[in-house]
N, C-alpha and C. Protein backbone atom coordinates (compact mmCIF):
# COMPACT_ATOMS: atom_id res chain seq x y z
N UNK A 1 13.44 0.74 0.72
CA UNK A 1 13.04 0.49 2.09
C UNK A 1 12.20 -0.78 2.19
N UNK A 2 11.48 -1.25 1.47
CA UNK A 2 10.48 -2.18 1.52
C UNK A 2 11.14 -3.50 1.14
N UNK A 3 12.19 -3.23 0.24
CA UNK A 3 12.55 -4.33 0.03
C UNK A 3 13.74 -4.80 1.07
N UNK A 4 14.15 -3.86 1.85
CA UNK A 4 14.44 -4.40 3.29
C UNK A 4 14.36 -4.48 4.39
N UNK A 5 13.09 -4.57 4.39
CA UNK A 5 11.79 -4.96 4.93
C UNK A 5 11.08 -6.52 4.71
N UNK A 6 11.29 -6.95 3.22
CA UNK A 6 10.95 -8.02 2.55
C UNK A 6 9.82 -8.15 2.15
N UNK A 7 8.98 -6.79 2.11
CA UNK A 7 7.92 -6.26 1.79
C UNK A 7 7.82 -6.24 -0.20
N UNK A 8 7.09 -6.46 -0.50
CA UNK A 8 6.66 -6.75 -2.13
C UNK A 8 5.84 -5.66 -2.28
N UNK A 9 6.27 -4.21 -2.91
CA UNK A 9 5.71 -3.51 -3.35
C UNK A 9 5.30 -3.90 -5.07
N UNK A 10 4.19 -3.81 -5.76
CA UNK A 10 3.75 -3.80 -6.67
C UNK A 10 3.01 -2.59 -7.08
N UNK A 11 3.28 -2.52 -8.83
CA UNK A 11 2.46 -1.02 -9.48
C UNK A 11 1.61 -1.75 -10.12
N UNK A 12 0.17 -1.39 -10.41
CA UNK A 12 -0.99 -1.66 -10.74
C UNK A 12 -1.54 -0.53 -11.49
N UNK A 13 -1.44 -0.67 -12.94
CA UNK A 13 -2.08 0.66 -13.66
C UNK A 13 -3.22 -0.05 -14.31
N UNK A 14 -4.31 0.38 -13.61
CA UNK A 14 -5.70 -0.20 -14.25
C UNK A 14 -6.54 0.66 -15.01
N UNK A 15 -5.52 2.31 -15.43
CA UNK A 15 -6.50 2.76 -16.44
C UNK A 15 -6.72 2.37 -17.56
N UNK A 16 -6.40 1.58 -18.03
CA UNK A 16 -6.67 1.11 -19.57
C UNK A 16 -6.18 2.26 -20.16
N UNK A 17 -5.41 2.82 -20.08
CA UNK A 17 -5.39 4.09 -20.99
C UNK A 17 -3.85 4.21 -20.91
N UNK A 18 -3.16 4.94 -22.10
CA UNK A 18 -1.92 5.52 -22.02
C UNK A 18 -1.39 6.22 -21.17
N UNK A 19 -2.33 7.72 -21.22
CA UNK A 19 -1.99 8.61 -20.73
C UNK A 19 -2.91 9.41 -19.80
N UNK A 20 -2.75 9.56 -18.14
CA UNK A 20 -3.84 10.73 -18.28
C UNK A 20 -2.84 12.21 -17.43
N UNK A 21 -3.65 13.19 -17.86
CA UNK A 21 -3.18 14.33 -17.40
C UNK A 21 -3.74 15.37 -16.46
N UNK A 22 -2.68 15.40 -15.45
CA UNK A 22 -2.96 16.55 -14.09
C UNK A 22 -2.25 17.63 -14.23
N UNK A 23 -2.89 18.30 -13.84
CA UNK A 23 -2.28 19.85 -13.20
C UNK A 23 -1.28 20.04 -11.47
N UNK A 24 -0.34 19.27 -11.12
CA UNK A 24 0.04 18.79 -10.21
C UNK A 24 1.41 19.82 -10.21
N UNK A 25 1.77 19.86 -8.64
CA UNK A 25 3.03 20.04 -8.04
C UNK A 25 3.84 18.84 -7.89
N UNK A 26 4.63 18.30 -8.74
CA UNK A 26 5.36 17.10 -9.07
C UNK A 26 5.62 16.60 -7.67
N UNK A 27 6.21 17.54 -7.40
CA UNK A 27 7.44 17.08 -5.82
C UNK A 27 6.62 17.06 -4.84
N UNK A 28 5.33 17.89 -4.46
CA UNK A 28 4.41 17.64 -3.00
C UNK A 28 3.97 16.51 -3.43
N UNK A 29 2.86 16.30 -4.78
CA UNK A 29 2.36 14.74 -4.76
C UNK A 29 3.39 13.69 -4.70
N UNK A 30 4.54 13.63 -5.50
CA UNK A 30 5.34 12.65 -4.90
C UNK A 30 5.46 12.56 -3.63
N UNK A 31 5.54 13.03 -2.51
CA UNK A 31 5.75 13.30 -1.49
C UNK A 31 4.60 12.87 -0.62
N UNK A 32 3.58 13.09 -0.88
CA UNK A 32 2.85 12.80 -0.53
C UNK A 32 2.22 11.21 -0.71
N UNK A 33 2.51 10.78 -2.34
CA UNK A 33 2.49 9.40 -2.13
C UNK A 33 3.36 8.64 -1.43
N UNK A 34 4.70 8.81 -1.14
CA UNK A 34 5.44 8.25 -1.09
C UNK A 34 5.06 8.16 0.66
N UNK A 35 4.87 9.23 0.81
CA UNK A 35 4.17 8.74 2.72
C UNK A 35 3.19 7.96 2.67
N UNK A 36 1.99 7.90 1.65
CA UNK A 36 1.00 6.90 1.89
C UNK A 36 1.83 5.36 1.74
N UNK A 37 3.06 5.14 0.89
CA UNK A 37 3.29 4.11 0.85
C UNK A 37 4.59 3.61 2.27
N UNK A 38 4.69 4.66 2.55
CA UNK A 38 5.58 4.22 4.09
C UNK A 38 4.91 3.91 5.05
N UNK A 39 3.89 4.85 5.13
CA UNK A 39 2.54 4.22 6.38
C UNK A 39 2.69 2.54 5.99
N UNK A 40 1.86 2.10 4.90
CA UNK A 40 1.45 1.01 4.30
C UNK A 40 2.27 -0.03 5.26
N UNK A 41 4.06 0.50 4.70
CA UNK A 41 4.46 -0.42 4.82
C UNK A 41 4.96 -0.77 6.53
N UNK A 42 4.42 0.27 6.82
CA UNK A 42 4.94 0.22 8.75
C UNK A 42 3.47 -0.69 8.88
N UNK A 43 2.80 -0.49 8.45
CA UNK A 43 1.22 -1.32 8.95
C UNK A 43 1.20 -2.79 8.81
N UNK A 44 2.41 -2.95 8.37
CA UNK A 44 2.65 -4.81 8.32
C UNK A 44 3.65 -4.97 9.37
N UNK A 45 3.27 -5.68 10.07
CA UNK A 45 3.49 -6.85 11.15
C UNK A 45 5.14 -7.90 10.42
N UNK A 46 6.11 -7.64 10.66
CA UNK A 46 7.30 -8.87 10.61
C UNK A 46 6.54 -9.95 10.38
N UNK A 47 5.62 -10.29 11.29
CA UNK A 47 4.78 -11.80 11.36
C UNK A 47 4.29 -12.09 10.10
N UNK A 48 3.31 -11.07 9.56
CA UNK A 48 2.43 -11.19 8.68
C UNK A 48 2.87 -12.16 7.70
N UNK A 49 1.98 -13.34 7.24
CA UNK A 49 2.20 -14.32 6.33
C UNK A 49 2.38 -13.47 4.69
N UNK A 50 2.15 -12.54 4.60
CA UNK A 50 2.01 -11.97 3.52
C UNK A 50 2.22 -10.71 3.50
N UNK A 51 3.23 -9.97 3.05
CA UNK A 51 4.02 -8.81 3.17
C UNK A 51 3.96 -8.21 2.22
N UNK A 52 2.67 -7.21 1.83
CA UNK A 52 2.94 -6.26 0.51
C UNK A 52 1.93 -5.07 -0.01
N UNK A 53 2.54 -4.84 -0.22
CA UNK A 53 2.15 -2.92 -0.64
C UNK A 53 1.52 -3.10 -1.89
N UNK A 54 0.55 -2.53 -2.66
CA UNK A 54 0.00 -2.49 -4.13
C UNK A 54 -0.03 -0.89 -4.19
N UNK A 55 0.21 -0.24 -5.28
CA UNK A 55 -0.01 1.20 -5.53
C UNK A 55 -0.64 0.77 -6.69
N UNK A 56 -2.13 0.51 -6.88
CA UNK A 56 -3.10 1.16 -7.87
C UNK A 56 -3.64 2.56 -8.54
N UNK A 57 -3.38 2.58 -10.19
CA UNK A 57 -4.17 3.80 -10.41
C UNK A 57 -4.79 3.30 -11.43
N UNK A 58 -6.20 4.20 -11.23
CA UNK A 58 -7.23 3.78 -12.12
C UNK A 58 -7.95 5.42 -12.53
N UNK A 59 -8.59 4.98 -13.23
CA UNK A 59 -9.63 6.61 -13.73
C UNK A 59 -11.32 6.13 -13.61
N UNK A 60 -11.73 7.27 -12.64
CA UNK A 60 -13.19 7.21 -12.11
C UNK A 60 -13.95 8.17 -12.95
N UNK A 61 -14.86 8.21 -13.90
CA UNK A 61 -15.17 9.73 -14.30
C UNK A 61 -14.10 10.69 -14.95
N UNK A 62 -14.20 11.99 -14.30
CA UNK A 62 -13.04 12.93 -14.55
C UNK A 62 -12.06 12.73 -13.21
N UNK A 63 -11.88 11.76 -12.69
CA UNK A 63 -10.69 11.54 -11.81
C UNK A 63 -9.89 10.76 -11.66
N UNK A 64 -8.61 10.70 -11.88
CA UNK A 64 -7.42 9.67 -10.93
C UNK A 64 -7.06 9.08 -9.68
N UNK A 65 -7.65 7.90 -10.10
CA UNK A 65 -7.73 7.38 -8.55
C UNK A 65 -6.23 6.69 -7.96
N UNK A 66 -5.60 7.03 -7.14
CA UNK A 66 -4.47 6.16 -6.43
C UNK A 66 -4.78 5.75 -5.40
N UNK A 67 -4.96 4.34 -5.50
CA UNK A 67 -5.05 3.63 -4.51
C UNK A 67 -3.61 2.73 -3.97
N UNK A 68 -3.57 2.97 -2.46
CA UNK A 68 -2.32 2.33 -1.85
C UNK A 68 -2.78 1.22 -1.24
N UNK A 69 -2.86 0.01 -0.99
CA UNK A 69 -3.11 -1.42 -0.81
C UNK A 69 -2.10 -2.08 -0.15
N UNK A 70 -2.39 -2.30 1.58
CA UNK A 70 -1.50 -3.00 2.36
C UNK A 70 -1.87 -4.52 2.80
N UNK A 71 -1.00 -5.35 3.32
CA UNK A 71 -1.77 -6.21 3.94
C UNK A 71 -1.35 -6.41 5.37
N UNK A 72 -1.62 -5.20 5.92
CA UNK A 72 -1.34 -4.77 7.57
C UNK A 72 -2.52 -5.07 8.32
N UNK A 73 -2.41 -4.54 9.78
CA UNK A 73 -3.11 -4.56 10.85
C UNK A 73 -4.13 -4.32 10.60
N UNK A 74 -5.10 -3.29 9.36
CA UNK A 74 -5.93 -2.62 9.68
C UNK A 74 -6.48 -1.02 10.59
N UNK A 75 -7.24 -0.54 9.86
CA UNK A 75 -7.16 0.76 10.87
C UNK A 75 -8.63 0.00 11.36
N UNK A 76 -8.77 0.95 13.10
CA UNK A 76 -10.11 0.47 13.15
C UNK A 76 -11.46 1.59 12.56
N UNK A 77 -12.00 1.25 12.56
CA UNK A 77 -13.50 2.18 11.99
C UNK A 77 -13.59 3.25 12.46
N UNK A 78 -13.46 3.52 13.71
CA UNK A 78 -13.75 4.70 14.39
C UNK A 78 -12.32 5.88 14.66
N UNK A 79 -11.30 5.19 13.53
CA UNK A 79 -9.92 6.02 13.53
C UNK A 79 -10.05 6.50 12.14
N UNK A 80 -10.86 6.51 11.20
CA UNK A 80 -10.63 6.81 9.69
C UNK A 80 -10.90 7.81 9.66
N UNK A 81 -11.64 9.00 10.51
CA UNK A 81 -11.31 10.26 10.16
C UNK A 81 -10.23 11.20 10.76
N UNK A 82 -10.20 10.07 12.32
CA UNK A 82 -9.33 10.80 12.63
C UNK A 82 -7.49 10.91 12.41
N UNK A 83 -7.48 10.38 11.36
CA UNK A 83 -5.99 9.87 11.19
C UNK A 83 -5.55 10.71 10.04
N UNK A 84 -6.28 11.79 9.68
CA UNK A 84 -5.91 12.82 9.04
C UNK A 84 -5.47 13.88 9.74
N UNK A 85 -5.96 14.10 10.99
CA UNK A 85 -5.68 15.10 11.89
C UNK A 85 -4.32 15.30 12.46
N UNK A 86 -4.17 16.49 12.72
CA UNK A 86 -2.75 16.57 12.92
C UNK A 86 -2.05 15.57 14.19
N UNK A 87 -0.95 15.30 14.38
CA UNK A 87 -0.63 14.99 15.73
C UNK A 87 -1.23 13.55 15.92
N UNK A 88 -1.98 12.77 14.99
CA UNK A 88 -3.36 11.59 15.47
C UNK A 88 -2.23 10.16 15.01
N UNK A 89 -1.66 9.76 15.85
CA UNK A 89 -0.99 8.70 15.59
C UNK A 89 -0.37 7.80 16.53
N UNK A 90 -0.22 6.50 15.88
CA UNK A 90 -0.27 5.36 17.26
C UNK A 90 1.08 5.03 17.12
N UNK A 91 1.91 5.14 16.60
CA UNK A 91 3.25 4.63 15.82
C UNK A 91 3.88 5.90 17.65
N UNK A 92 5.07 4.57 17.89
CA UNK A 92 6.02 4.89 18.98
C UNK A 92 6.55 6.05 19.01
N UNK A 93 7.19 6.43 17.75
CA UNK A 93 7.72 7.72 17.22
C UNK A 93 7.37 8.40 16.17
N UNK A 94 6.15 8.45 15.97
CA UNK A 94 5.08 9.19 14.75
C UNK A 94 4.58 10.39 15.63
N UNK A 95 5.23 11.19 14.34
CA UNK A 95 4.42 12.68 14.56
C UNK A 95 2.57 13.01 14.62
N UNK A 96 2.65 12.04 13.56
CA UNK A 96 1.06 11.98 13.19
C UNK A 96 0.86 13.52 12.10
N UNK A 97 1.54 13.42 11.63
CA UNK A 97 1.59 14.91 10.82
C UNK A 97 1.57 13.98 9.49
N UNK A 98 1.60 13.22 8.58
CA UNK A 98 2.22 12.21 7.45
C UNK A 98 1.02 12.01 6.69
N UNK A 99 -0.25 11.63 7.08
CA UNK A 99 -1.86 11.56 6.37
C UNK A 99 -2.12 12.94 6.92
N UNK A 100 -1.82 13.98 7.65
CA UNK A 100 -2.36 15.39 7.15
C UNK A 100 -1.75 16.46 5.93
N UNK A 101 -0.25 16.03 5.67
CA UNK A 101 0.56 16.11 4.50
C UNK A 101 0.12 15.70 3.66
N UNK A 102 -0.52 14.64 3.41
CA UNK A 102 -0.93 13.73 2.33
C UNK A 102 -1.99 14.43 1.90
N UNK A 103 -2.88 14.51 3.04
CA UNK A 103 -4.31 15.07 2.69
C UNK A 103 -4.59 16.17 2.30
N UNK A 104 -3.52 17.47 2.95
CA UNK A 104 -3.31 18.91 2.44
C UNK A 104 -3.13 18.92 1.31
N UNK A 105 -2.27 17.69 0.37
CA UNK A 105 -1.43 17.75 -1.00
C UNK A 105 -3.13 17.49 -1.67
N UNK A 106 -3.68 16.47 -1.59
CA UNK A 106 -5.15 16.29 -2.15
C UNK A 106 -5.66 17.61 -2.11
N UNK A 107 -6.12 17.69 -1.20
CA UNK A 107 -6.60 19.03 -1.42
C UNK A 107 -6.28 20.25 -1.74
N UNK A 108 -5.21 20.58 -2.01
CA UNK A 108 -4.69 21.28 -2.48
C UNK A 108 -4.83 21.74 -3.93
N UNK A 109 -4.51 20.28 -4.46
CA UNK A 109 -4.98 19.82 -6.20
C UNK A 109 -6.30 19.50 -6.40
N UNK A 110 -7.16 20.24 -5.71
CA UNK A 110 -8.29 19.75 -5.92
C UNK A 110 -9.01 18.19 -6.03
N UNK A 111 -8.48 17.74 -4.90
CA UNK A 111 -8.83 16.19 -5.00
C UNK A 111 -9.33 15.47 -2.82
N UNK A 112 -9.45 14.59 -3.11
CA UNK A 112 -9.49 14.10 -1.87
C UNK A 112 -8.56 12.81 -1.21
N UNK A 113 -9.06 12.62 -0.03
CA UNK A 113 -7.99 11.78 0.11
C UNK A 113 -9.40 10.87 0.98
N UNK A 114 -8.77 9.24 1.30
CA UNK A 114 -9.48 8.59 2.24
C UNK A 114 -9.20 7.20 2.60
N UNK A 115 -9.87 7.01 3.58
CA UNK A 115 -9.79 5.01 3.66
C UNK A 115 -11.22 4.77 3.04
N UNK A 116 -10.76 3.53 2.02
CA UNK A 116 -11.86 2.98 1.85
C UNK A 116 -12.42 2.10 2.25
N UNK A 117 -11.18 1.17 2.34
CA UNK A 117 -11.76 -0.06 3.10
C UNK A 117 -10.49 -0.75 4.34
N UNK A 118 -10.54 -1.26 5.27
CA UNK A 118 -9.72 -1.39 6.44
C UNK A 118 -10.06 -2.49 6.78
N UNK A 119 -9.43 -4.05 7.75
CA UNK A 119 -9.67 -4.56 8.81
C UNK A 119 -8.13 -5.57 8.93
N UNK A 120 -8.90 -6.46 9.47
CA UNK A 120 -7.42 -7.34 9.99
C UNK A 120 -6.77 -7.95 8.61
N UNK A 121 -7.08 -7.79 7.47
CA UNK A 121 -6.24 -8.17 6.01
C UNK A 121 -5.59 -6.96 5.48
N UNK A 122 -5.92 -5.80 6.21
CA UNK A 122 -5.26 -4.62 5.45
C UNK A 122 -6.14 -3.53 5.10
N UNK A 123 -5.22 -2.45 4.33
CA UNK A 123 -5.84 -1.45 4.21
C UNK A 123 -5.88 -1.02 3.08
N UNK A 124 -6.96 -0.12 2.49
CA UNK A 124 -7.01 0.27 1.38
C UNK A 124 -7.34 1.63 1.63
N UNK A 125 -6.16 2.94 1.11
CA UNK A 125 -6.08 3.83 0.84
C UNK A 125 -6.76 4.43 -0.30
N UNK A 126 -7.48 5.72 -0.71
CA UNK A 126 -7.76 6.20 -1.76
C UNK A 126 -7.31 8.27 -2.10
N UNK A 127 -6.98 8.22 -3.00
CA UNK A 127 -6.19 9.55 -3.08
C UNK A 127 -7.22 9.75 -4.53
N UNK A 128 -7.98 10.89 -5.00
CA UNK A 128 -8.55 10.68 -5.85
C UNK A 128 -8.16 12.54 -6.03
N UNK A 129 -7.67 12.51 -7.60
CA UNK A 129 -7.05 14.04 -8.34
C UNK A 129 -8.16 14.11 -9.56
N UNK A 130 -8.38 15.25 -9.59
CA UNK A 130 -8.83 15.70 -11.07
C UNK A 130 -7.89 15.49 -12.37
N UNK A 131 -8.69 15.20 -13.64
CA UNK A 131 -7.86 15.47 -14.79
C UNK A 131 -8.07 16.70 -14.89
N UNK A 132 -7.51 16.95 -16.11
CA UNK A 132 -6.86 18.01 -16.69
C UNK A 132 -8.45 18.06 -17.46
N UNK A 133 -9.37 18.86 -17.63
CA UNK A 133 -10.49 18.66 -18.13
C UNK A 133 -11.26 17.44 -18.76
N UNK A 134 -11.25 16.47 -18.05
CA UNK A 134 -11.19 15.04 -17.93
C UNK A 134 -10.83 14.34 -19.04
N UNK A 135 -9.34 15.15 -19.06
CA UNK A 135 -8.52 14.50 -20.72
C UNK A 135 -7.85 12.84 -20.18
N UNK A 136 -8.22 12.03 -20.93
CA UNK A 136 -7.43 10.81 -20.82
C UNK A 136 -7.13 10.60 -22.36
N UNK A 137 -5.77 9.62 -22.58
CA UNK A 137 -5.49 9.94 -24.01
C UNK A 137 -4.93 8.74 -24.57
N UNK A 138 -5.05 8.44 -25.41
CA UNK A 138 -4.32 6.81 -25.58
C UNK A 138 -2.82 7.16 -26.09
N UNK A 139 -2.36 6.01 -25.62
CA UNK A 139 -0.78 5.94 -26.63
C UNK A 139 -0.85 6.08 -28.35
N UNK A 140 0.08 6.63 -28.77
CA UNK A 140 -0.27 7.24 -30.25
C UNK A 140 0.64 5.52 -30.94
């Protein structure tokens, strides 16, 4: 989809590490990322001089961080909580159901979901999961 779009999705694995391990429902978290990265990519503008998606993961502590990285419109400040809520959406033909899917799947797995940072360069998503008893493991 993105790439016909002309959108430049990129993967960014910044754990320094091989391996880390969750206790996950394969198919909801896929699912759930894969909507954070469709939002992303509806949040860019045709216009935009610069067209692209980053999916970052990194390890915080005992957690996995996925971060989704647009260079869209921006949300504004006073929409970042509410854009988890059901039904809460500006898109022509958006349910607004897509970041409460997302966010149910976080929480679900014991994790959270959020904006971290937003404005007119884009947005930065954060999805943050527990390890597996904060096992991270190197490549053998």
């Amino acid at each position: 989809m993105m790439e016909a779009k002309g959108i430049n999705l990129t993967l960014d694995n910044r754990t320094a590490m091989g391996r880390v391990e969750l206790e996950v429902d394969a198919d909801k978290l896929f699912a759930a990322i894969v909507n954070l990265l469709k939002n992303a990519m509806d949040a860019i503008p045709e216009t935009a001089p610069v067209r692209q998606v980053r999916l970052e993961t990194g390890v915080q502590g005992e957690q996995l961080l996925l971060d989704v990285v647009d260079t869209g419109v921006g949300i504004p400040r006073e929409r970042w909580d509410s854009i988890f809520m059901p039904y809460s959406s500006t898109k022509k033909n958006g349910l607004g159901l897509g970041l409460t899917f997302s966010g149910l799947v976080a929480i679900a797995h014991g994790g959270t979901i959020e904006v971290v940072d937003s404005g007119p360069g884009g947005t930065r998503m954060r999805m943050r999961l527990p390890l597996i008893d904060g096992v991270v493991q190197d490549e053998a």
